[in-house]
N, C-alpha and C. Protein backbone atom coordinates (compact mmCIF):
# COMPACT_ATOMS: atom_id res chain seq x y z
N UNK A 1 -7.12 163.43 99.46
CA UNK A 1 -6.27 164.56 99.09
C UNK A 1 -6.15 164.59 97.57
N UNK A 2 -6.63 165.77 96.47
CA UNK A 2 -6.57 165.99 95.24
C UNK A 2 -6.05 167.02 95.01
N UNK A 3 -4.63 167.19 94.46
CA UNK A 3 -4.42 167.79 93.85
C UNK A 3 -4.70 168.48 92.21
N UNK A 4 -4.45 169.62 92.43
CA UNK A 4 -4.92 170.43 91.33
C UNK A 4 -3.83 171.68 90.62
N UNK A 5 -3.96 171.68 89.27
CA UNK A 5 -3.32 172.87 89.19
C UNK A 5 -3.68 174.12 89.44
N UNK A 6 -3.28 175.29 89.45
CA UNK A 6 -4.04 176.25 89.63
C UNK A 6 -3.02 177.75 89.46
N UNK A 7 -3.86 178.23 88.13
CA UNK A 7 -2.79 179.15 87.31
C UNK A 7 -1.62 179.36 86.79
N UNK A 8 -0.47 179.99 86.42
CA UNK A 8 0.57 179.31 86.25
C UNK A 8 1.64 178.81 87.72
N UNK A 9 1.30 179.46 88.48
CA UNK A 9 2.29 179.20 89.47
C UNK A 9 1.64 178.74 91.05
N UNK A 10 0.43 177.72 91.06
CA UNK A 10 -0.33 177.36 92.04
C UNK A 10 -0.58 176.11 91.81
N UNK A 11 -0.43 175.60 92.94
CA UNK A 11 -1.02 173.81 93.43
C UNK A 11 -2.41 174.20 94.51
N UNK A 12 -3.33 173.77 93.79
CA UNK A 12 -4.16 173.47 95.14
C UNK A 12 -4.60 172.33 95.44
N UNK A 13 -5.01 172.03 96.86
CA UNK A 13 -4.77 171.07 97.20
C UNK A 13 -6.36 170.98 98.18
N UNK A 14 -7.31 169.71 97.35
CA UNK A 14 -8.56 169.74 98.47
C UNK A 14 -8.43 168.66 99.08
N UNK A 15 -8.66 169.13 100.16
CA UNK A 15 -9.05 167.91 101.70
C UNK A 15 -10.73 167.68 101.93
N UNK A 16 -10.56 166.77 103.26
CA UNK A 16 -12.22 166.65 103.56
C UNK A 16 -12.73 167.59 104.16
N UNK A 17 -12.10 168.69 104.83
CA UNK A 17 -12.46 169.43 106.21
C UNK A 17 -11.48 170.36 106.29
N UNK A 18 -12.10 171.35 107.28
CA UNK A 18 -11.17 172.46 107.75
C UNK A 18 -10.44 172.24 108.39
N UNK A 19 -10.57 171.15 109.47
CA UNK A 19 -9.74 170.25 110.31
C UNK A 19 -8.65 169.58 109.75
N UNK A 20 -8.44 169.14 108.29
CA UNK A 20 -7.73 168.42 107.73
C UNK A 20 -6.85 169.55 106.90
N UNK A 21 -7.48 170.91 107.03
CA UNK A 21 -6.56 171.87 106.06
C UNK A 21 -5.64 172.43 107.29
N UNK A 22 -6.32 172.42 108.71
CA UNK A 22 -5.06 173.25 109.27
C UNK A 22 -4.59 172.03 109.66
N UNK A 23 -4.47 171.21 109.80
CA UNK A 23 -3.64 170.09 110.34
C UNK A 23 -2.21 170.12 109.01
N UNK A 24 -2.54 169.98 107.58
CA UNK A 24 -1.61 170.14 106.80
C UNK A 24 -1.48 171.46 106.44
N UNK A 25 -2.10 172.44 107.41
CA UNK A 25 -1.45 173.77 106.47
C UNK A 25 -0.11 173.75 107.86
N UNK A 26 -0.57 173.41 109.19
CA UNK A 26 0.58 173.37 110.28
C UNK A 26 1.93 173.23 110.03
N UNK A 27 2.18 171.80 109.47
CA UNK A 27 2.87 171.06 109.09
C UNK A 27 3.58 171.62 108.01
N UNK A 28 3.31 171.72 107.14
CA UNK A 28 3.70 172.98 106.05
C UNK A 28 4.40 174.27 106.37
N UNK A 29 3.65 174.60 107.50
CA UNK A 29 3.88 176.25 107.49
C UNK A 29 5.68 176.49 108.17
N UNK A 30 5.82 174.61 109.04
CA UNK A 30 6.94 174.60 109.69
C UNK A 30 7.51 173.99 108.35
N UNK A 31 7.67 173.66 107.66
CA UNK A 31 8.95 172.85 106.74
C UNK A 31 8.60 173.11 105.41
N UNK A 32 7.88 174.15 104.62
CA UNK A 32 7.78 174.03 103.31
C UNK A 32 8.45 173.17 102.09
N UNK A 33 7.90 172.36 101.55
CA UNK A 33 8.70 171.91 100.21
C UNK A 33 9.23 172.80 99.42
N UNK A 34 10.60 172.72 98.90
CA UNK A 34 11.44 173.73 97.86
C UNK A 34 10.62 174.35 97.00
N UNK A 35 10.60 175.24 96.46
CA UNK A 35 9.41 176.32 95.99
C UNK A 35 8.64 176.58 96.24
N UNK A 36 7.68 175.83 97.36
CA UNK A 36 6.69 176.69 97.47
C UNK A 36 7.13 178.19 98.37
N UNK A 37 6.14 178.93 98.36
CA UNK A 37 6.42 180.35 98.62
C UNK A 37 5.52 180.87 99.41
N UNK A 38 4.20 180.37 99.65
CA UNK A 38 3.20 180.47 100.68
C UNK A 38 2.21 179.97 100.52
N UNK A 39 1.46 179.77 101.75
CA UNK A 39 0.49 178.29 101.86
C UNK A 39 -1.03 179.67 102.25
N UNK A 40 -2.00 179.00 101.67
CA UNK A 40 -3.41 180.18 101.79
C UNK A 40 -4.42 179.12 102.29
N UNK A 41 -5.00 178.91 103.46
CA UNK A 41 -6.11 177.94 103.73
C UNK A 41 -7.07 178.52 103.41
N UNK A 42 -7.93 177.70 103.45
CA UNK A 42 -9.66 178.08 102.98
C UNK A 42 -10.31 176.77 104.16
N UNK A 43 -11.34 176.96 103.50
CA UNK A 43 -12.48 175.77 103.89
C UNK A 43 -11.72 174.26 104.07
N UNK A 44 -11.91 174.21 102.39
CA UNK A 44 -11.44 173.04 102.17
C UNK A 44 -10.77 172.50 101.28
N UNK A 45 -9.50 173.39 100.94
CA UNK A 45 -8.48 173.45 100.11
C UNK A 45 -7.35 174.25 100.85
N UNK A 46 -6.31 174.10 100.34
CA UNK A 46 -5.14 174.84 100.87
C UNK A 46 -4.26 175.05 99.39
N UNK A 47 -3.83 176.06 99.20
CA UNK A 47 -3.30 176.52 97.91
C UNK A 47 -2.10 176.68 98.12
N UNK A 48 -1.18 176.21 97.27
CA UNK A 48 0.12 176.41 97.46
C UNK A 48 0.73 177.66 96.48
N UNK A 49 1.11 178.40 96.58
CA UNK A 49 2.29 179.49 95.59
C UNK A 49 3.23 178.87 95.47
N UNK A 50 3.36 178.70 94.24
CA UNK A 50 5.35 178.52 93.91
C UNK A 50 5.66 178.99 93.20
N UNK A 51 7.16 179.03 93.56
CA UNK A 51 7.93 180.08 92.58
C UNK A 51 8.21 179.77 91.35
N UNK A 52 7.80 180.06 90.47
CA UNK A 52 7.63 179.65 89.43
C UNK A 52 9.24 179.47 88.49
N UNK A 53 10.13 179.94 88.78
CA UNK A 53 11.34 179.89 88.90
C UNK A 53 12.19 178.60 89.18
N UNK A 54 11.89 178.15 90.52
CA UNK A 54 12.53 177.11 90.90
C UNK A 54 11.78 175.77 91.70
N UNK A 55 10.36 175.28 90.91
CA UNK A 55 9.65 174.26 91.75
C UNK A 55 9.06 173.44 90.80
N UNK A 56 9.47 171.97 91.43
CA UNK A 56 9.12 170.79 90.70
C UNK A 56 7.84 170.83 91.31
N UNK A 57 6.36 170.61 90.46
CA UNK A 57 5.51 170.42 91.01
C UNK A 57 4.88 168.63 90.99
N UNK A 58 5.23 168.12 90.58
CA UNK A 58 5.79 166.40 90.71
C UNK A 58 6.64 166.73 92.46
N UNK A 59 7.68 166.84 92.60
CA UNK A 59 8.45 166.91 93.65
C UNK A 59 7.77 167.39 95.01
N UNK A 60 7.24 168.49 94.87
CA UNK A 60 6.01 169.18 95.48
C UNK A 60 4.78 168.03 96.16
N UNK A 61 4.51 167.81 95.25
CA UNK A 61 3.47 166.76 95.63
C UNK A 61 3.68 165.57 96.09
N UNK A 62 4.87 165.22 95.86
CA UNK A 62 5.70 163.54 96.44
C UNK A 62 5.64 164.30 98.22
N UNK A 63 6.12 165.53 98.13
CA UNK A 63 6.53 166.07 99.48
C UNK A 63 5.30 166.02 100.46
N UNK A 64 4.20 166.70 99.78
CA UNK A 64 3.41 166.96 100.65
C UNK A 64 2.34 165.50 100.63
N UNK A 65 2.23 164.62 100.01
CA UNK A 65 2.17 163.34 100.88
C UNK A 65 2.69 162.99 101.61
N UNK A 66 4.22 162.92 101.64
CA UNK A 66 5.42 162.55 102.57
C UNK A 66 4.84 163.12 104.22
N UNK A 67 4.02 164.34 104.16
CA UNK A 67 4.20 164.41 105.07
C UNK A 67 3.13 164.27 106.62
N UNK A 68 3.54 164.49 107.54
CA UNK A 68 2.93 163.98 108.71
C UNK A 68 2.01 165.07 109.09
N UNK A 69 0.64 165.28 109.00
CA UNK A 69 -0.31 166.05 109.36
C UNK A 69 -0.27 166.79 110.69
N UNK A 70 0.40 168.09 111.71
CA UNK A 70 -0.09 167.79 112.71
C UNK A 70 -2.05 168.07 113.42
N UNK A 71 -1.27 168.06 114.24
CA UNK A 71 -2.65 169.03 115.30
C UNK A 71 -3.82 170.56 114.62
N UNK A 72 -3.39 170.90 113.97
CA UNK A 72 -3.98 171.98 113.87
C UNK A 72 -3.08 173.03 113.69
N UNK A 73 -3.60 174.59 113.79
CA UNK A 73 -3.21 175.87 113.95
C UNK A 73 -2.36 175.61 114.99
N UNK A 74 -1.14 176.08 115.22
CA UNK A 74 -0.42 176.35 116.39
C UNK A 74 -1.02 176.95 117.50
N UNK A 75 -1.15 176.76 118.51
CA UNK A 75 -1.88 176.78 120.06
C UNK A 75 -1.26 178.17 120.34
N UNK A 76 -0.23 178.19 120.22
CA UNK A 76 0.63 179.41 120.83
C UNK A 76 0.47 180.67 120.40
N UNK A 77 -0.70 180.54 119.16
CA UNK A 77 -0.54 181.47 118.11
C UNK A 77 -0.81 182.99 118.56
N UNK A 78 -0.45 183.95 118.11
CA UNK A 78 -0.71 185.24 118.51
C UNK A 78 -2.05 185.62 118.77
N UNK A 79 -2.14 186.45 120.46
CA UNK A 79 -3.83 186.61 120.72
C UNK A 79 -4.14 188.01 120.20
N UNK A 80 -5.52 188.26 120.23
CA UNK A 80 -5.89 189.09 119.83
C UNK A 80 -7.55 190.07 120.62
N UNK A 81 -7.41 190.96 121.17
CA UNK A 81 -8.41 191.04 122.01
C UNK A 81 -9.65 192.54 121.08
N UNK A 82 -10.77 191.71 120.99
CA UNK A 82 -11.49 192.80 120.18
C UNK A 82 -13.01 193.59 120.99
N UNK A 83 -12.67 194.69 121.13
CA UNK A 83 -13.98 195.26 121.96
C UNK A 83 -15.45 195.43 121.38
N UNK A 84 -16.18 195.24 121.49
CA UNK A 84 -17.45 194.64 120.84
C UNK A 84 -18.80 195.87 121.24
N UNK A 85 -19.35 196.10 120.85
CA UNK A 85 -20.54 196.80 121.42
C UNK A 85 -21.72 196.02 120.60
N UNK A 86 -22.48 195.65 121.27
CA UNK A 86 -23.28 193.94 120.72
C UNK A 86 -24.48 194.60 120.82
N UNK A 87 -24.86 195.46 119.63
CA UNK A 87 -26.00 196.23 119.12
C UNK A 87 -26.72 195.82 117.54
N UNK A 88 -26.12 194.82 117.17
CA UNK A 88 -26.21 194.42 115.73
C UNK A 88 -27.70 194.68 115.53
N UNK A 89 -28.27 194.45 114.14
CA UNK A 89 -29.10 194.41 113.59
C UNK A 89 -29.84 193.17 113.75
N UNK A 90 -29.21 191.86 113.74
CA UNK A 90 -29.54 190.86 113.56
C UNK A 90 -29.73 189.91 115.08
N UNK A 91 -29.14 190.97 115.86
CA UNK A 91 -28.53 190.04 117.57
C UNK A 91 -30.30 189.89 117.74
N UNK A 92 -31.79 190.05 117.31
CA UNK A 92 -32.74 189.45 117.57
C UNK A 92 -32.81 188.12 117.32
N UNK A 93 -32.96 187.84 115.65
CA UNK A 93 -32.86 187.12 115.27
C UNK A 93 -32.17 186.32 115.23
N UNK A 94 -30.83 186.32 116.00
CA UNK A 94 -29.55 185.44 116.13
C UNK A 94 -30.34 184.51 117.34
N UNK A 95 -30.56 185.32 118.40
CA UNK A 95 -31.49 184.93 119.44
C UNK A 95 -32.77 183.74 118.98
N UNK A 96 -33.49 184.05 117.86
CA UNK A 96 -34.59 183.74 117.64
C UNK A 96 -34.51 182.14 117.03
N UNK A 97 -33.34 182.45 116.66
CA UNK A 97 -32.82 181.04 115.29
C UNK A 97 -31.98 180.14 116.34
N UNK A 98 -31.48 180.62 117.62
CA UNK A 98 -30.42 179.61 118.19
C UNK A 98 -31.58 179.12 119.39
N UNK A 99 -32.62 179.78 120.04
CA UNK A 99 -33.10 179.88 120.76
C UNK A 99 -32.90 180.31 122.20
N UNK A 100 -31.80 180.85 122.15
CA UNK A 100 -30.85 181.79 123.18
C UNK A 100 -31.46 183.16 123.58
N UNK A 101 -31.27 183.48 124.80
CA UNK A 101 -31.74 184.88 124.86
C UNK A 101 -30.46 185.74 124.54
N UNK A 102 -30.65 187.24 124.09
CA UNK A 102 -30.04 188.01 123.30
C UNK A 102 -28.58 187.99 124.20
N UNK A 103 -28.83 187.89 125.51
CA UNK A 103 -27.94 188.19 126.74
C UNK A 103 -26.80 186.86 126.71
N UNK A 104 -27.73 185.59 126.24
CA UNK A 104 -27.05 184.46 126.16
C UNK A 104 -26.28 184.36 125.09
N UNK A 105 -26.73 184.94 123.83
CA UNK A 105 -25.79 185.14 122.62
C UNK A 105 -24.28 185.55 123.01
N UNK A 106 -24.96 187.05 123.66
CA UNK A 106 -23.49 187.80 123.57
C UNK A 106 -22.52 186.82 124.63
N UNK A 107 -23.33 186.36 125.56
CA UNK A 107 -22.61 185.67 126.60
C UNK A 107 -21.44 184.61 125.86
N UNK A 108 -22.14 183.72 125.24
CA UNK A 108 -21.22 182.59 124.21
C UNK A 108 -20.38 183.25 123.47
N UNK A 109 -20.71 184.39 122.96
CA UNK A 109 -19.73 184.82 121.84
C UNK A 109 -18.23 185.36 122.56
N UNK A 110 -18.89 186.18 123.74
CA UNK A 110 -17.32 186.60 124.45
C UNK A 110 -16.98 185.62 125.37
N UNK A 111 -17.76 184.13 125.20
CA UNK A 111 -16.89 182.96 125.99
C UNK A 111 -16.28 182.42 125.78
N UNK A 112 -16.22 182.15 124.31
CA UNK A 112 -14.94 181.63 123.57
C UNK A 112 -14.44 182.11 123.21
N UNK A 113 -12.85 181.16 122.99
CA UNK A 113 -11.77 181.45 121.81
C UNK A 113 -12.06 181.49 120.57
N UNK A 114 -11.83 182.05 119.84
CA UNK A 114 -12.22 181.87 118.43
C UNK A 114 -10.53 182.18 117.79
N UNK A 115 -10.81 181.18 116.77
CA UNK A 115 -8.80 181.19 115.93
C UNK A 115 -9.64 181.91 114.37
N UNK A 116 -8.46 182.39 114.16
CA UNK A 116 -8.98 182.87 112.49
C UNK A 116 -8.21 181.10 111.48
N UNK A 117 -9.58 180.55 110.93
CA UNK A 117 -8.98 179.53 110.35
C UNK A 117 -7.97 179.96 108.99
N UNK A 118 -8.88 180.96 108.05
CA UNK A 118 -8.62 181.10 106.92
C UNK A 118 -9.23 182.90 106.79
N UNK A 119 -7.99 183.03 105.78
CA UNK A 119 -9.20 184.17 104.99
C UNK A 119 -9.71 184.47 103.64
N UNK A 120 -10.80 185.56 103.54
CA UNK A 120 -10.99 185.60 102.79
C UNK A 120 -12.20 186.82 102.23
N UNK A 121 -13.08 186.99 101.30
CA UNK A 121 -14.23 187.29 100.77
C UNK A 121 -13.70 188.74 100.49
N UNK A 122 -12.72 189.41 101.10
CA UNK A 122 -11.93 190.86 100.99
C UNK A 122 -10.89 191.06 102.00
N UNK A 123 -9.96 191.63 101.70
CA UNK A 123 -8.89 191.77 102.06
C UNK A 123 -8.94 192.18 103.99
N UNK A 124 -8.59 190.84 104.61
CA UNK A 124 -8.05 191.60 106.37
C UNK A 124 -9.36 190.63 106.69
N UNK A 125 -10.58 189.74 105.66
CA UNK A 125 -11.47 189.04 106.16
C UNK A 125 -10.88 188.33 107.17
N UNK A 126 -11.39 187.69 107.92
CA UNK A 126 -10.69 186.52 108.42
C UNK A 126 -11.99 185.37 109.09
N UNK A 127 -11.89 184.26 108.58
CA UNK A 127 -12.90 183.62 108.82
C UNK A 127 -12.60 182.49 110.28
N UNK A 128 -13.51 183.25 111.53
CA UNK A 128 -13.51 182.54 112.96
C UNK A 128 -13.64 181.30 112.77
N UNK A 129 -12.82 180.54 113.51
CA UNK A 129 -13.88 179.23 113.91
C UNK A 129 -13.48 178.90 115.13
N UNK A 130 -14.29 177.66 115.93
CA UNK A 130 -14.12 177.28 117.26
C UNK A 130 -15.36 178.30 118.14
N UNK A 131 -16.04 178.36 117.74
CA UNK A 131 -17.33 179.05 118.68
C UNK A 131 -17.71 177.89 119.03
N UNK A 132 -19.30 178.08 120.23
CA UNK A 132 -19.87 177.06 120.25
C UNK A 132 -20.95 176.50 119.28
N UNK A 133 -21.61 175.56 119.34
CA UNK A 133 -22.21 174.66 118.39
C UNK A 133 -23.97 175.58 118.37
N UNK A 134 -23.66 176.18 119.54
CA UNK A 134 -25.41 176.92 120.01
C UNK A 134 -25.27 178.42 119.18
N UNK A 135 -24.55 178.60 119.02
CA UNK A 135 -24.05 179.77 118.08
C UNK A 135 -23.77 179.92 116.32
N UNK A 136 -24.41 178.24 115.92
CA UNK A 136 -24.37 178.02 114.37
C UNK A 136 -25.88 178.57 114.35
N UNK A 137 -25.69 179.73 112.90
CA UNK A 137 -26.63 179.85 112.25
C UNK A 137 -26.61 180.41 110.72
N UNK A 138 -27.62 180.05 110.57
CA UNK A 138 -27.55 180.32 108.26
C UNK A 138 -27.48 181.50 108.36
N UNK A 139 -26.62 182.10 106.68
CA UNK A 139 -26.48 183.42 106.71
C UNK A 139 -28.22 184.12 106.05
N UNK A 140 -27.96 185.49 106.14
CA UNK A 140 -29.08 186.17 106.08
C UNK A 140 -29.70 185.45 104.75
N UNK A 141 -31.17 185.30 104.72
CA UNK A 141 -31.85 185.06 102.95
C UNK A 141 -31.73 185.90 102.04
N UNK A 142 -31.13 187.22 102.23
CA UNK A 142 -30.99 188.27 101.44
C UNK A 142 -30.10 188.93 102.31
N UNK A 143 -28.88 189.52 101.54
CA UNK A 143 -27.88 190.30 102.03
C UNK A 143 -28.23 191.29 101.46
N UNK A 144 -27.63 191.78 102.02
CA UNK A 144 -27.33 193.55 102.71
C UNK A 144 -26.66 194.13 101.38
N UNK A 145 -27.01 195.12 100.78
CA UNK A 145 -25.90 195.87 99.78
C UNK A 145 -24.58 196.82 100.46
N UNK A 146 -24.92 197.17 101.67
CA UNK A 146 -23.95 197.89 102.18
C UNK A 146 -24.07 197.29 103.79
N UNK A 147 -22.63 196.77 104.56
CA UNK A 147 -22.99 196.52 105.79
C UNK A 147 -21.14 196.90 106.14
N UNK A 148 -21.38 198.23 107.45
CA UNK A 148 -20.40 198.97 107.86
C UNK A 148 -19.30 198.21 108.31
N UNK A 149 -17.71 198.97 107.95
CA UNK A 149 -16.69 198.75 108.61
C UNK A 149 -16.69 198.44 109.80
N UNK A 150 -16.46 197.76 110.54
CA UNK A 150 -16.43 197.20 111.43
C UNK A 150 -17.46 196.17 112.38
N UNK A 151 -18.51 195.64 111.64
CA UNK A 151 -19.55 195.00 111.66
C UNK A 151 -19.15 193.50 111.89
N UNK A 152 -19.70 193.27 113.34
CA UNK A 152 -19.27 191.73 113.57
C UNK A 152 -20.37 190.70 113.56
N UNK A 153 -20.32 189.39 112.71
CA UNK A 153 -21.13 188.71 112.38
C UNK A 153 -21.12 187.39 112.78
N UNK A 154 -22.18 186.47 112.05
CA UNK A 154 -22.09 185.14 112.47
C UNK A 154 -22.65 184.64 110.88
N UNK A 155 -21.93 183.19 110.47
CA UNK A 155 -22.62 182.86 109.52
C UNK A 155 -22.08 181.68 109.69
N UNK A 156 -22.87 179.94 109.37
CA UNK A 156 -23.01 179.09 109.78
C UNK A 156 -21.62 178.62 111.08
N UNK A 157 -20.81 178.20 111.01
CA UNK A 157 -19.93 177.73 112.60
C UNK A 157 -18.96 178.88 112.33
N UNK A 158 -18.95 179.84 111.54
CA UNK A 158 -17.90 181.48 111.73
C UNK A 158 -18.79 182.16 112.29
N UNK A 159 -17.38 183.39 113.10
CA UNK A 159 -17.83 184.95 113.23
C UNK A 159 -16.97 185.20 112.50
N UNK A 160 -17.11 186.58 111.97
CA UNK A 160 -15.94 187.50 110.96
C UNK A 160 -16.55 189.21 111.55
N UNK A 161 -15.68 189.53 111.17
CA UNK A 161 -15.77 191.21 111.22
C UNK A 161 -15.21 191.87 110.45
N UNK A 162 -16.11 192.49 109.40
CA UNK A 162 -15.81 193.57 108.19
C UNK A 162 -14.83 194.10 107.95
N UNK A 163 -13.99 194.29 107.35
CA UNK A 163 -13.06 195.06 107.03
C UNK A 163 -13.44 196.47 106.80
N UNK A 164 -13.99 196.19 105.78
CA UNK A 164 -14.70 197.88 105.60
C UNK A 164 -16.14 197.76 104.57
N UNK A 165 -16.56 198.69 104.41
CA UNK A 165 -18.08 198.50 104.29
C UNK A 165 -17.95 197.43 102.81
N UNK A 166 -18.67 197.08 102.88
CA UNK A 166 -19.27 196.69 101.79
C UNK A 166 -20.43 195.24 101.52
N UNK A 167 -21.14 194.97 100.61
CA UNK A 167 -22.08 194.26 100.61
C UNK A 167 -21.94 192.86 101.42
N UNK A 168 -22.95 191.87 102.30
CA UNK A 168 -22.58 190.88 103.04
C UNK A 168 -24.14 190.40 103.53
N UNK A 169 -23.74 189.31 103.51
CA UNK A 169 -25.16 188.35 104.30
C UNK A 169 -25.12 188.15 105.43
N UNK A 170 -23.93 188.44 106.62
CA UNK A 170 -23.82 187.30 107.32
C UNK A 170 -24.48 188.22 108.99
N UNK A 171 -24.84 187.72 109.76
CA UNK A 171 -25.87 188.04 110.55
C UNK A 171 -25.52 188.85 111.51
N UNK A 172 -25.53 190.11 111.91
CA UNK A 172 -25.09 191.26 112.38
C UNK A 172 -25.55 190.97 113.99
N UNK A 173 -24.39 191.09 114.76
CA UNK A 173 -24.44 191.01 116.32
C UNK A 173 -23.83 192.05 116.68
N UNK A 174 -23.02 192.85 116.31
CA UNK A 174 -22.52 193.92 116.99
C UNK A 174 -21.16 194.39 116.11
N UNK A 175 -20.61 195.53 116.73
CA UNK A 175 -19.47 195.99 116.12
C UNK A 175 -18.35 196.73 116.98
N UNK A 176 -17.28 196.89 115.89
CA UNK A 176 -16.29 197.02 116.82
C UNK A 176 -15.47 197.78 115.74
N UNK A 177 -14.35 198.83 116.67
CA UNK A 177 -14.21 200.57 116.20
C UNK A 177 -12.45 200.53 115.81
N UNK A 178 -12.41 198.82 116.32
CA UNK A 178 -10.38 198.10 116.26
C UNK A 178 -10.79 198.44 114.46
N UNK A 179 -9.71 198.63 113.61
CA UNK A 179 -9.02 198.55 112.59
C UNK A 179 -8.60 197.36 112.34
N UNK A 180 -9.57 197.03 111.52
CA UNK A 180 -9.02 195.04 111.28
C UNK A 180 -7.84 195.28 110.20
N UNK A 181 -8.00 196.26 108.98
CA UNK A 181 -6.90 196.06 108.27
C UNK A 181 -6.82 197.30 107.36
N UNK A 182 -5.32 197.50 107.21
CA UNK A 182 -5.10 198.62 106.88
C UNK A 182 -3.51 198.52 106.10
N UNK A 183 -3.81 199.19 105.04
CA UNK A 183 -2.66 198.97 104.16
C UNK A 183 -1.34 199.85 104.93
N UNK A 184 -1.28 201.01 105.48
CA UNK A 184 -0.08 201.73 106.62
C UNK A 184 0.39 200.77 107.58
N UNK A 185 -0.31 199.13 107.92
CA UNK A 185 0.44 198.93 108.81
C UNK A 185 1.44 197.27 108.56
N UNK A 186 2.61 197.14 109.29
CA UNK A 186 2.93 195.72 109.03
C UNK A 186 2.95 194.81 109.67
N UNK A 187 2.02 193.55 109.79
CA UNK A 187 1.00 193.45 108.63
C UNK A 187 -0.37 194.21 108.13
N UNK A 188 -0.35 193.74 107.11
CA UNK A 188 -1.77 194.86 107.38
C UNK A 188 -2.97 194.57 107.92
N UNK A 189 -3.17 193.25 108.17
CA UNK A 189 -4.58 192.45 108.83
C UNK A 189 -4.01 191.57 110.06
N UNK A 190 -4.90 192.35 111.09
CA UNK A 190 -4.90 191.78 112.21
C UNK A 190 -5.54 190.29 112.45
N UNK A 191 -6.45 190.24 111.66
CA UNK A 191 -6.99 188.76 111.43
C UNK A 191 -6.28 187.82 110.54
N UNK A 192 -4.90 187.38 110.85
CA UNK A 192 -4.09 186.10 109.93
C UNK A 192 -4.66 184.72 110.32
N UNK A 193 -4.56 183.51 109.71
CA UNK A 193 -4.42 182.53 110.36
C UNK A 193 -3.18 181.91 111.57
N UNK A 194 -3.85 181.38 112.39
CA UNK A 194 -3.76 181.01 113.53
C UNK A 194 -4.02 182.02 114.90
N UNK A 195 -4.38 183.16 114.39
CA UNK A 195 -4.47 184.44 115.28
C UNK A 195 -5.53 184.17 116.24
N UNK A 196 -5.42 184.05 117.95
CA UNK A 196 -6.84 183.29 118.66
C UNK A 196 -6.91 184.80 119.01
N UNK A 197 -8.75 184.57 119.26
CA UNK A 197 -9.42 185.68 119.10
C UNK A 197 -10.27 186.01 120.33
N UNK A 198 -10.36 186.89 121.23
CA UNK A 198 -11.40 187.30 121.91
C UNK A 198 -12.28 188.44 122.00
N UNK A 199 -13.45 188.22 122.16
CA UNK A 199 -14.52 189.10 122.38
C UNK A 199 -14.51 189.96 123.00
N UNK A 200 -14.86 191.13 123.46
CA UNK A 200 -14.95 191.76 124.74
C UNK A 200 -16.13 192.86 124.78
N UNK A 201 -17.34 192.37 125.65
CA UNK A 201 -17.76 193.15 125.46
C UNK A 201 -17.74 194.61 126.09
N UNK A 202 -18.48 196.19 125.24
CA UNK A 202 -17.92 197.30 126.13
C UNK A 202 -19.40 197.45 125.63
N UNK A 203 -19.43 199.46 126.24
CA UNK A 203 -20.69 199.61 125.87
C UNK A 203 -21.79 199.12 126.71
């Protein structure tokens, strides 16, 4: 665990694993140390906000050693059901690289749970994890300059689905017509962390 500063009013904090960020982002999210103000996971860091107002960042950091890592993302966490039409661009080659037939792809993808660990890359991203292991693959060798709102992907142990168009590598299986995020609503991204996720296919 290394802490770091980060801008005027940020602690970040790198771990070994994604496993080790939601285990202490859990733990956190139930008991915050005095100033901080919100916890942001990633990969393999977890960033703290504090209020720049009222937080010892010495104190801060005594705390979050202090404390007891749990389990992960909360189990209970809010579900989320997403309708899929599994026409992608890439659902060949997803096939080709896992050695799955196209039928078997989609099959795995709407067989699991998938939790949003973290987000990120644009606003309402939300980066899947918990697929299966037959379903890791590298992102595209060349991305895409434009790849549509609502475009659902795979890129090494994530799926994600676009927010709205814009440039992306990550390997096109199909799409879906749900509104991942939108500034009219509260919240505005349906993809938060701990949010478990299902597939569905239609179409």
């Amino acid at each position: 665990m290394r802490f770091l500063p980060c801008a005027d009013s940020g602690l970040l904090i790198e771990l070994a694993d994604l496993q080790e960020v939601h285990a202490l982002y859990a733990a956190l999210a139930d008991a915050p140390p005095e100033g901080v103000i919100d916890l942001v996971p990633a990969a393999r860091t977890l960033l703290l906000q504090l209020d720049p107002q009222r937080s010892d960042v010495k104190a801060i950091e005594a705390a979050v050693r202090a404390v007891e890592p749990r389990g992960g993302l909360r189990e209970e966490g809010e579900q989320l059901e997403v309708p899929v039409v599994y026409d992608g661009a890439d659902l060949a080659e997803v096939a080709r690289l896992t050695g799955l037939t196209e039928r078997e792809v989609v099959d795995k993808h709407t067989g699991a749970e998938w939790k949003v660990a973290f987000g990120g890359f644009a606003p309402g991203f939300g980066y899947l994890s918990g697929g299966p292991q037959d379903l890791v693959v590298p992102r595209r060798s060349e991305s895409r300059t434009a790849v549509p709102a609502g475009a659902v992907g795979l890129a090494g142990a994530f799926s994600g689905i676009y927010p709205r168009e814009s440039p992306g590598g990550w390997q096109l299986i199909g799409h879906t017509d749900l509104q991942i995020f939108s500034i009219d609503r509260d919240p505005p991204a349906l993809l938060r962390p701990g949010v478990r996720v299902r597939f569905r296919e239609i179409g």
